[in-house]
PDB file of N, CA and C in Angstrom:
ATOM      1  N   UNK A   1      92.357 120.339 118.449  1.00  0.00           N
ATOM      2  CA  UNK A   1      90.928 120.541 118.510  1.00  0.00           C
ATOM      3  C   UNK A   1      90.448 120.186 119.916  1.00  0.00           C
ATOM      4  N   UNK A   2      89.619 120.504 120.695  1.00  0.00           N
ATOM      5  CA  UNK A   2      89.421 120.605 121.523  1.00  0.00           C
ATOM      6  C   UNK A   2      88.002 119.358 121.889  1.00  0.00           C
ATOM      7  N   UNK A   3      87.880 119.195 122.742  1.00  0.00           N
ATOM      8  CA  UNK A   3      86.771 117.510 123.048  1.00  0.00           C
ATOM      9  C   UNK A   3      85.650 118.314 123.024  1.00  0.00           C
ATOM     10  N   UNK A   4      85.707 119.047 122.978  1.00  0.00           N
ATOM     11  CA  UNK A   4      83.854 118.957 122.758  1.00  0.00           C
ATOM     12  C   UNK A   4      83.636 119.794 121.413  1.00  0.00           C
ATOM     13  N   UNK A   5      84.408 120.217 120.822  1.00  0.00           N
ATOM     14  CA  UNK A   5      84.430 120.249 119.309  1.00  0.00           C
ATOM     15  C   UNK A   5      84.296 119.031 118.548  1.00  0.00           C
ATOM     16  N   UNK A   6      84.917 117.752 119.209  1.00  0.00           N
ATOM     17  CA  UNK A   6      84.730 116.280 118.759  1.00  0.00           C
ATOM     18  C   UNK A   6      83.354 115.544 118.778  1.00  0.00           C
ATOM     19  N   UNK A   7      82.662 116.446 119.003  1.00  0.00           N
ATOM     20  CA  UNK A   7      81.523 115.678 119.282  1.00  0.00           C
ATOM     21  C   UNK A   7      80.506 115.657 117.642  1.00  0.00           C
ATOM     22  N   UNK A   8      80.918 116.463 116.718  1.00  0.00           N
ATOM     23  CA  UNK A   8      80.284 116.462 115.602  1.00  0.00           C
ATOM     24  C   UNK A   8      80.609 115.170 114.691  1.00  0.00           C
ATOM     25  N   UNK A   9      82.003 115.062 114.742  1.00  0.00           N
ATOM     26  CA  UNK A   9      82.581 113.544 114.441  1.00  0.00           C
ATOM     27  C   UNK A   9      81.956 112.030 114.887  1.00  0.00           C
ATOM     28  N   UNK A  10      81.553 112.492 115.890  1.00  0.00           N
ATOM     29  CA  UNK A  10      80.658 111.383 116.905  1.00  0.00           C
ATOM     30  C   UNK A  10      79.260 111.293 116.422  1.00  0.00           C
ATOM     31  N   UNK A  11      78.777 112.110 115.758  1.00  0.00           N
ATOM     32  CA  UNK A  11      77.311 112.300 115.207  1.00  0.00           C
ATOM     33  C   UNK A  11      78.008 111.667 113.849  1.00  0.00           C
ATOM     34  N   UNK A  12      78.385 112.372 113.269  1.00  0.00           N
ATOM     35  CA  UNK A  12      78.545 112.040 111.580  1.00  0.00           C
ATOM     36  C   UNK A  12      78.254 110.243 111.761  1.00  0.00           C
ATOM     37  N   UNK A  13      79.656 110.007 112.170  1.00  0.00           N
ATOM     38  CA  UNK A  13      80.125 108.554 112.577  1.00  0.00           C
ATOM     39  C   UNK A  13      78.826 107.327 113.029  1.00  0.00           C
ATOM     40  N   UNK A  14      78.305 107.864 114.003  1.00  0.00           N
ATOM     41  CA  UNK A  14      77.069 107.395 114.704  1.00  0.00           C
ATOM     42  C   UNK A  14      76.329 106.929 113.119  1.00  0.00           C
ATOM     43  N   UNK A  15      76.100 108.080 112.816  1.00  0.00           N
ATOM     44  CA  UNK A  15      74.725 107.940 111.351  1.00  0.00           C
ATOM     45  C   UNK A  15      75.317 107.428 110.213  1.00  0.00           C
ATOM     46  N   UNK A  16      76.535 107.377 109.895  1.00  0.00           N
ATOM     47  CA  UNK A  16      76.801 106.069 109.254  1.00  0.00           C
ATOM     48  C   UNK A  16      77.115 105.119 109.556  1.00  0.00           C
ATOM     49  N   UNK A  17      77.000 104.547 111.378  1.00  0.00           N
ATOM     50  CA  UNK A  17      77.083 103.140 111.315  1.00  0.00           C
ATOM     51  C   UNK A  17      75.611 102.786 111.195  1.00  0.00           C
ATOM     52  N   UNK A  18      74.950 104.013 112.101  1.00  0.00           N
ATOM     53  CA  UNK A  18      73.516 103.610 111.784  1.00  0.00           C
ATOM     54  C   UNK A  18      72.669 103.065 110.275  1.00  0.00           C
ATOM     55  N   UNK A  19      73.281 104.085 109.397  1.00  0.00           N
ATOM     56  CA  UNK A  19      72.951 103.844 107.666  1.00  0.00           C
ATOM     57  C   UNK A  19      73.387 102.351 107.209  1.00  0.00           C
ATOM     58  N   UNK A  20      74.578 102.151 107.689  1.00  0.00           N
ATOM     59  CA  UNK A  20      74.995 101.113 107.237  1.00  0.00           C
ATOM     60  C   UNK A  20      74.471  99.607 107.798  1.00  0.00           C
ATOM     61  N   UNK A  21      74.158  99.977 108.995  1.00  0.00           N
ATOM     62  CA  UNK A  21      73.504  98.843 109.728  1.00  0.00           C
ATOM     63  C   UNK A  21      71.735  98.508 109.229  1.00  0.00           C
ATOM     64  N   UNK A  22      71.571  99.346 108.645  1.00  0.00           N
ATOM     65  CA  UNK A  22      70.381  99.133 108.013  1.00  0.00           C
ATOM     66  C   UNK A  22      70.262  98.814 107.047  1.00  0.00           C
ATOM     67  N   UNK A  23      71.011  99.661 105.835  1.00  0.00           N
ATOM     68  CA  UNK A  23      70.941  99.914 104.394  1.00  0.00           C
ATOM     69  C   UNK A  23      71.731  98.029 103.918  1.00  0.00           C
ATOM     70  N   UNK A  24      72.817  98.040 104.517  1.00  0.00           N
ATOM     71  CA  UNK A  24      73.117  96.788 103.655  1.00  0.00           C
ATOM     72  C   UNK A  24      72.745  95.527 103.751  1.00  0.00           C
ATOM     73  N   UNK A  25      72.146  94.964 105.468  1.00  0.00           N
ATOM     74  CA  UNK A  25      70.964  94.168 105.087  1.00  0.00           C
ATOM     75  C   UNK A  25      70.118  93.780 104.541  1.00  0.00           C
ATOM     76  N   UNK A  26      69.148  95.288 104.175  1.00  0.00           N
ATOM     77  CA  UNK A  26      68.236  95.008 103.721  1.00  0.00           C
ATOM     78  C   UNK A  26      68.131  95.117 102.629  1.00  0.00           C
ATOM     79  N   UNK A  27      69.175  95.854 101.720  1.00  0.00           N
ATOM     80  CA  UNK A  27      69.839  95.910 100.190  1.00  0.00           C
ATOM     81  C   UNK A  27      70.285  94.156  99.891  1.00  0.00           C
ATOM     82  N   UNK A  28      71.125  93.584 100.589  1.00  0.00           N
ATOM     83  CA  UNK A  28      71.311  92.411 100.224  1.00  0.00           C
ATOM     84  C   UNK A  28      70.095  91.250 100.202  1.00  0.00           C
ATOM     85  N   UNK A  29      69.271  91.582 101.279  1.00  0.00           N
ATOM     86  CA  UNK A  29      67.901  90.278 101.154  1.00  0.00           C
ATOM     87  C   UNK A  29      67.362  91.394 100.152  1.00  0.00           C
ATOM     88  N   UNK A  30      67.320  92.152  99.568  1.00  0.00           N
ATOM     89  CA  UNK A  30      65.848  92.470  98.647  1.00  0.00           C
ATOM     90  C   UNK A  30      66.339  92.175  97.182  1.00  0.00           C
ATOM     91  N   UNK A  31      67.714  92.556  96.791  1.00  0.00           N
ATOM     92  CA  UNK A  31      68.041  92.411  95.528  1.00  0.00           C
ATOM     93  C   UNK A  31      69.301  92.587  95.294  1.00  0.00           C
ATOM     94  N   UNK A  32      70.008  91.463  96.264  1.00  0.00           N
ATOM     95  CA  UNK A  32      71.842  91.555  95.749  1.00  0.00           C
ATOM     96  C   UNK A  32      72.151  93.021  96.271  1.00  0.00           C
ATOM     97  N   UNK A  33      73.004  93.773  96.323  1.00  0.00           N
ATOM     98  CA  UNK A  33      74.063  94.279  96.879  1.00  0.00           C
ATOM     99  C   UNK A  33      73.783  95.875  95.603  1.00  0.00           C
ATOM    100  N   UNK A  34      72.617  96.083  96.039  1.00  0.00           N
ATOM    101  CA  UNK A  34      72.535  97.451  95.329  1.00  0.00           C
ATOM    102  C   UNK A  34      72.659  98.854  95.480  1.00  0.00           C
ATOM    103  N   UNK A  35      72.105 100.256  95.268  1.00  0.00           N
ATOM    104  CA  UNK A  35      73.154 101.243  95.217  1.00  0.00           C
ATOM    105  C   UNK A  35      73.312 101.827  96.687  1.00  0.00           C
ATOM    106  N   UNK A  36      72.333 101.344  97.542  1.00  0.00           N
ATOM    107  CA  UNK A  36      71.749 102.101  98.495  1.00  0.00           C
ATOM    108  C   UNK A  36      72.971 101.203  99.519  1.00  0.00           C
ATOM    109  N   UNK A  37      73.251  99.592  99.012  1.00  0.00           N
ATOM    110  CA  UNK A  37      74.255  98.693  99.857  1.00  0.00           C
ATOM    111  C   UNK A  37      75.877  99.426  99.617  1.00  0.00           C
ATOM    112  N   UNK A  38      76.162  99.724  98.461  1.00  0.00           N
ATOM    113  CA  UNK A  38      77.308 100.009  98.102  1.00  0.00           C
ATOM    114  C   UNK A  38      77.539 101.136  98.859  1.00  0.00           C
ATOM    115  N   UNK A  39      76.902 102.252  98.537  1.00  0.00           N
ATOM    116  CA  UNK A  39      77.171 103.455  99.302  1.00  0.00           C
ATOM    117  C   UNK A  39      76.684 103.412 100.510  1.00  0.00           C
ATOM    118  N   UNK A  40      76.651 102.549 101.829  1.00  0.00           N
ATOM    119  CA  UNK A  40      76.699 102.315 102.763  1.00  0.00           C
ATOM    120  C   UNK A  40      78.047 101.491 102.961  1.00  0.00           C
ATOM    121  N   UNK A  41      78.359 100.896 102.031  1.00  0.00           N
ATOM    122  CA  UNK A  41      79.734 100.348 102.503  1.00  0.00           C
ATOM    123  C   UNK A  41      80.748 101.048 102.028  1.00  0.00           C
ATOM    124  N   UNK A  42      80.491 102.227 101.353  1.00  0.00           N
ATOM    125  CA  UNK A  42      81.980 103.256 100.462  1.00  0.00           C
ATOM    126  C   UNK A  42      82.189 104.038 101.717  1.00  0.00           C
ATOM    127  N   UNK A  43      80.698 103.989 102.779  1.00  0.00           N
ATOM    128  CA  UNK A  43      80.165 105.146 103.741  1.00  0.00           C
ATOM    129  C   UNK A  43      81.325 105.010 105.139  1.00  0.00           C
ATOM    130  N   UNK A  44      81.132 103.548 105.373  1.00  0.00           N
ATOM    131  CA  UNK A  44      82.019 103.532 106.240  1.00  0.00           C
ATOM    132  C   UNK A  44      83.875 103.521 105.924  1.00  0.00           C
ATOM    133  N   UNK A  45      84.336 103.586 105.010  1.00  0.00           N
ATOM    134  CA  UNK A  45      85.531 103.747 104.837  1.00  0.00           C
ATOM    135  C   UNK A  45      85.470 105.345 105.237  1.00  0.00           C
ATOM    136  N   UNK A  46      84.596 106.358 105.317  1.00  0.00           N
ATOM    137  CA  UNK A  46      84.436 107.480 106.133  1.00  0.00           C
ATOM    138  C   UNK A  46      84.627 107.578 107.207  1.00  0.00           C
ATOM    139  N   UNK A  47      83.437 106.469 107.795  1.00  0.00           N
ATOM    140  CA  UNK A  47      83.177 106.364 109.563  1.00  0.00           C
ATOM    141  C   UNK A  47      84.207 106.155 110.373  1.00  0.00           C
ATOM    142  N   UNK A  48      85.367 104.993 109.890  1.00  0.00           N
ATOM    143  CA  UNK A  48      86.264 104.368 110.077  1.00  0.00           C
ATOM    144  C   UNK A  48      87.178 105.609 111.350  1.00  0.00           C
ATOM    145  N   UNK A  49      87.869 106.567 110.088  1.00  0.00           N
ATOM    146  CA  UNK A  49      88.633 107.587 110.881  1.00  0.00           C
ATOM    147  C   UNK A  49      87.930 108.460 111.358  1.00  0.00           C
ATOM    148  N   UNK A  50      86.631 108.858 111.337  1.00  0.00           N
ATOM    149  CA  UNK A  50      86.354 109.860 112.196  1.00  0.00           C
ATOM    150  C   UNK A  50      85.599 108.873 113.494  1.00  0.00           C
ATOM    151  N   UNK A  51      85.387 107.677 113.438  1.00  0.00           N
ATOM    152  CA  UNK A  51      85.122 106.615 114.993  1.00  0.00           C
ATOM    153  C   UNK A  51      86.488 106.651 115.846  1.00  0.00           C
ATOM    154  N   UNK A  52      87.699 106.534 114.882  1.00  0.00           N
ATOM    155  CA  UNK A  52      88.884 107.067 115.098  1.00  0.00           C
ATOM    156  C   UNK A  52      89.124 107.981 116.386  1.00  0.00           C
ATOM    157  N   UNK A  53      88.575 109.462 115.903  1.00  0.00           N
ATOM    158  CA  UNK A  53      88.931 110.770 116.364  1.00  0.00           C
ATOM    159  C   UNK A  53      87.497 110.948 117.169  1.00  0.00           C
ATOM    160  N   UNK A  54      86.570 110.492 116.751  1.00  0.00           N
ATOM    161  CA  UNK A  54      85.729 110.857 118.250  1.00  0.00           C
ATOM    162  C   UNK A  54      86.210 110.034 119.348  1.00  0.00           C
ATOM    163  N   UNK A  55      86.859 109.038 119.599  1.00  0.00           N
ATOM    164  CA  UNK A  55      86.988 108.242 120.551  1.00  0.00           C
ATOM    165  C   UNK A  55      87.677 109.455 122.062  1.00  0.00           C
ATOM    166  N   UNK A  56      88.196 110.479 120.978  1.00  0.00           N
ATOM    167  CA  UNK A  56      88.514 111.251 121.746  1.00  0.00           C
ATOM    168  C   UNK A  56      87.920 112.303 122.663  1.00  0.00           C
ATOM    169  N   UNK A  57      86.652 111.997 122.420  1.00  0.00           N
ATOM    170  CA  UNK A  57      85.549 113.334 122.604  1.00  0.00           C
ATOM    171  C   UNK A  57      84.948 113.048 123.848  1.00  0.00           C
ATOM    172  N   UNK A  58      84.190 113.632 124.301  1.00  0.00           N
ATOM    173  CA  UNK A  58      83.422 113.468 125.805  1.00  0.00           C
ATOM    174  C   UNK A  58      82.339 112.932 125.474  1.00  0.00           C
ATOM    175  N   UNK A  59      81.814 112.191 124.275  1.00  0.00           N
ATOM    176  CA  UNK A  59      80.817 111.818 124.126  1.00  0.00           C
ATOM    177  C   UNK A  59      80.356 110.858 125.045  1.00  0.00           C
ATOM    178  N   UNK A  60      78.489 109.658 124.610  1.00  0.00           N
ATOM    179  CA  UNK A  60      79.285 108.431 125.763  1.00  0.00           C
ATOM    180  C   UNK A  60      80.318 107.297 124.988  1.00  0.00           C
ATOM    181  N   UNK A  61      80.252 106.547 126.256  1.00  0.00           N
ATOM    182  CA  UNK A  61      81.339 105.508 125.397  1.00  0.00           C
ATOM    183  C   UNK A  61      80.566 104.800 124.659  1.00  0.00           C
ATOM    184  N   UNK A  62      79.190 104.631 125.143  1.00  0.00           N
ATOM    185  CA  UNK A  62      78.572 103.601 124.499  1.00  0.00           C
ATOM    186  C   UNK A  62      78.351 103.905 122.490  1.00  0.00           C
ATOM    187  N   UNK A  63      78.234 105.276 122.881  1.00  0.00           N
ATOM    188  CA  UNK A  63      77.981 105.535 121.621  1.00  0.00           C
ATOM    189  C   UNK A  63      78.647 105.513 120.348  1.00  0.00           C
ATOM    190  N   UNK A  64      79.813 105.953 121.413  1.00  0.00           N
ATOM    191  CA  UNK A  64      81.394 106.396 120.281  1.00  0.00           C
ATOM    192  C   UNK A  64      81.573 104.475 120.016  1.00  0.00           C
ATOM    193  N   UNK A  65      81.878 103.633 120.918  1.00  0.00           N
ATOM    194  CA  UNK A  65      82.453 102.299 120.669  1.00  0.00           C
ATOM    195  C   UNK A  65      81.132 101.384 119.395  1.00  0.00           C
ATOM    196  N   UNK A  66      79.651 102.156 119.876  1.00  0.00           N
ATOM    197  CA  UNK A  66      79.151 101.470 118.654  1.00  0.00           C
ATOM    198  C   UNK A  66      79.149 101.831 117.241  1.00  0.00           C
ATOM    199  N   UNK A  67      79.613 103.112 117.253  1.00  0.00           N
ATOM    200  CA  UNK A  67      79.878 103.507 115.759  1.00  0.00           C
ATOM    201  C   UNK A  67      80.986 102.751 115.417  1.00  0.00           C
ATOM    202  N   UNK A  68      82.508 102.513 116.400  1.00  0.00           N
ATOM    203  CA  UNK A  68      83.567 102.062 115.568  1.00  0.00           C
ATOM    204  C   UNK A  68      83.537 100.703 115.343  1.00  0.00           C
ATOM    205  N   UNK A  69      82.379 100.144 115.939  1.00  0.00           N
ATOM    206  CA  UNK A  69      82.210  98.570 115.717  1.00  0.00           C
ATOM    207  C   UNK A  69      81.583  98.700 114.467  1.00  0.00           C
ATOM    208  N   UNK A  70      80.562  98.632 114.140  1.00  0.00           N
ATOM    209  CA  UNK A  70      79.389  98.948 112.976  1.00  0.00           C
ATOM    210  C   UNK A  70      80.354  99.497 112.520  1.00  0.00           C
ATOM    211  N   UNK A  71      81.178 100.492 112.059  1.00  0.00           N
ATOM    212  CA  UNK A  71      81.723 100.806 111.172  1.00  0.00           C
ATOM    213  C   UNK A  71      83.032 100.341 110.253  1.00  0.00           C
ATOM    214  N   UNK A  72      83.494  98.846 111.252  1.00  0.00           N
ATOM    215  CA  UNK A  72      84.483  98.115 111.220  1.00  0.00           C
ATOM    216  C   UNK A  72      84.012  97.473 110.432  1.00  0.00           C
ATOM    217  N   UNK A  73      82.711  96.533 110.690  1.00  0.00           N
ATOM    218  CA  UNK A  73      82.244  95.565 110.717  1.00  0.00           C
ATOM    219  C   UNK A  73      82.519  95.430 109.003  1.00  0.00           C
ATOM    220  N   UNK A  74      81.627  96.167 107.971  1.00  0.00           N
ATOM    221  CA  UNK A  74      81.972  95.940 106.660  1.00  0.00           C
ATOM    222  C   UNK A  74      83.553  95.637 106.336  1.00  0.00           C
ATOM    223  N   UNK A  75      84.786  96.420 106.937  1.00  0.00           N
ATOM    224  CA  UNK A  75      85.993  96.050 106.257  1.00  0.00           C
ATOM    225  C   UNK A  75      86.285  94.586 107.010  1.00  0.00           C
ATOM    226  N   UNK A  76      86.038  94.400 107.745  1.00  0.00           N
ATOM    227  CA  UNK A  76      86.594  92.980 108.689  1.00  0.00           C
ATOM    228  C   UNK A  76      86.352  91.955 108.222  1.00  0.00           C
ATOM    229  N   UNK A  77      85.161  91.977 107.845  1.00  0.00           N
ATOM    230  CA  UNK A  77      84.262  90.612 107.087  1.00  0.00           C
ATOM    231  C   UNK A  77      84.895  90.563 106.079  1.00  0.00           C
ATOM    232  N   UNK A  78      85.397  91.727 104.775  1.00  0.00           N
ATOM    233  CA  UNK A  78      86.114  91.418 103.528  1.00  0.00           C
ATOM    234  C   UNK A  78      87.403  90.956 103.475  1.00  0.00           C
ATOM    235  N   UNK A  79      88.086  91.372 104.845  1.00  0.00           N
ATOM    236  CA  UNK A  79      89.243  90.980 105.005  1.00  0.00           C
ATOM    237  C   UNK A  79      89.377  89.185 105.514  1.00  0.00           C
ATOM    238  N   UNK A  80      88.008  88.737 106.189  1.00  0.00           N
ATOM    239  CA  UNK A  80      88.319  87.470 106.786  1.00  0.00           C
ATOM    240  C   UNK A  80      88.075  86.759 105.608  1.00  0.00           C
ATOM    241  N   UNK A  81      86.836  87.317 104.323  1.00  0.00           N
ATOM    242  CA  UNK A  81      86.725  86.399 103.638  1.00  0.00           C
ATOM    243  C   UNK A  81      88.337  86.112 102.328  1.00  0.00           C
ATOM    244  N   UNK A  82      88.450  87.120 102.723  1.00  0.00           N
ATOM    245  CA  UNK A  82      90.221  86.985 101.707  1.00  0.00           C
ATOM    246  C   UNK A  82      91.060  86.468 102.242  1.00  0.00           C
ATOM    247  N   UNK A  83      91.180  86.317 103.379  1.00  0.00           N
ATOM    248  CA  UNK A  83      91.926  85.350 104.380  1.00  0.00           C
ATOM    249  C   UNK A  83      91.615  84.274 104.371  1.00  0.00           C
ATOM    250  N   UNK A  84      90.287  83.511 104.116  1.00  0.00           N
ATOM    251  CA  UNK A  84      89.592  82.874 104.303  1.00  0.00           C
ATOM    252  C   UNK A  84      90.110  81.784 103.072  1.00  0.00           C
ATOM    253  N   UNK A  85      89.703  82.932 101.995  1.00  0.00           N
ATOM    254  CA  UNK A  85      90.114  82.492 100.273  1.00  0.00           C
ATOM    255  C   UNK A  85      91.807  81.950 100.259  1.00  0.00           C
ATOM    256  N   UNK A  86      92.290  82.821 101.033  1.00  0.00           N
ATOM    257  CA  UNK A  86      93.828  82.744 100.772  1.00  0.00           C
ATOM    258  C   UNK A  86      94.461  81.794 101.676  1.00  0.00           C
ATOM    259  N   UNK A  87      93.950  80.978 102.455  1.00  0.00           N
ATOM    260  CA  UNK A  87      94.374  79.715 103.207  1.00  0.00           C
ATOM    261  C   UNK A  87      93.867  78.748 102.632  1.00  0.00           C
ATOM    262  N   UNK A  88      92.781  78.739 102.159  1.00  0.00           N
ATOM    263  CA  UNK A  88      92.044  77.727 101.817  1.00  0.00           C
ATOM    264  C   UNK A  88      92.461  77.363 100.047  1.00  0.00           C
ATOM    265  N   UNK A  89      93.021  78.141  99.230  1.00  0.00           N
ATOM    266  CA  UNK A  89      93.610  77.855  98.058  1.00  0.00           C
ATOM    267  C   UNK A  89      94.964  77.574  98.129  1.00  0.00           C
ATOM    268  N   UNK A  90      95.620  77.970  98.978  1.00  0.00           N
ATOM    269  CA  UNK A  90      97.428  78.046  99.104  1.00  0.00           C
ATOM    270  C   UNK A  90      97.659  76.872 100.333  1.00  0.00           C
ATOM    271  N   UNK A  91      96.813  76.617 101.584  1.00  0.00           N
ATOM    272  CA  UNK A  91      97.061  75.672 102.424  1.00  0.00           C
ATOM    273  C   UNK A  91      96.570  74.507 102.450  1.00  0.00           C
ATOM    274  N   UNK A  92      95.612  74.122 101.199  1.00  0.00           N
ATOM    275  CA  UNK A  92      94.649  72.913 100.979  1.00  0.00           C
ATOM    276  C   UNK A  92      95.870  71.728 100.529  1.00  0.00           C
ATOM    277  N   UNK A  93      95.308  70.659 101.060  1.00  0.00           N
ATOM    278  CA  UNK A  93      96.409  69.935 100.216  1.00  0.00           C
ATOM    279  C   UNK A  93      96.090  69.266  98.727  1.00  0.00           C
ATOM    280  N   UNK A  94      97.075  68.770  98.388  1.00  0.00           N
ATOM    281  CA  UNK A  94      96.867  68.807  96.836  1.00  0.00           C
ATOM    282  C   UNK A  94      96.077  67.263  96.881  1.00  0.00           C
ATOM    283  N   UNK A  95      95.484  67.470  95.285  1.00  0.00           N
ATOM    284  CA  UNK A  95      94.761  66.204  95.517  1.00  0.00           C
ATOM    285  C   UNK A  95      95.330  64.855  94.839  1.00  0.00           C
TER     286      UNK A  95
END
């Protein structure tokens, strides 16, 4: 595919880190983690690979690197808090 065909990937991507950077904040302070939070976070397991494949595009950088951040951001946090869980139950010492 050619780089400036990549640039639609770079939009998609963009507007769901954008969605997500909005939607699950303000889903979580208004009422727990509701439908508008969830499907902002199902959203970026989307964003993920196509932040991926625009990286490749002529877009700017600024733009392409803030979608793949924002779009990280939801899996990273679930992963530190399971990391988090999983040292802290298995490396605690006994009492």
């Amino acid at each position: 595919m050619e780089r400036e065909k990549l640039k639609i990937f770079t939009d998609i991507s963009f507007y769901i880190a954008l969605f997500s950077l909005i939607s699950i904040p303000c889903s979580v302070y208004i009422s727990g983690l509701s439908i508008f939070g969830l499907l902002a976070f199902f959203a970026t397991f989307i964003g993920i690979p196509l932040s991926i494949l625009s990286m490749f595009s002529r877009e700017s950088a600024g733009k392409r690197i803030f979608a793949l951040l924002i779009n990280l951001l939801p899996l990273s946090i679930m992963v530190y808090a399971l990391l988090a869980e999983f040292t802290d139950e298995f490396l605690r010492s006994a009492p």
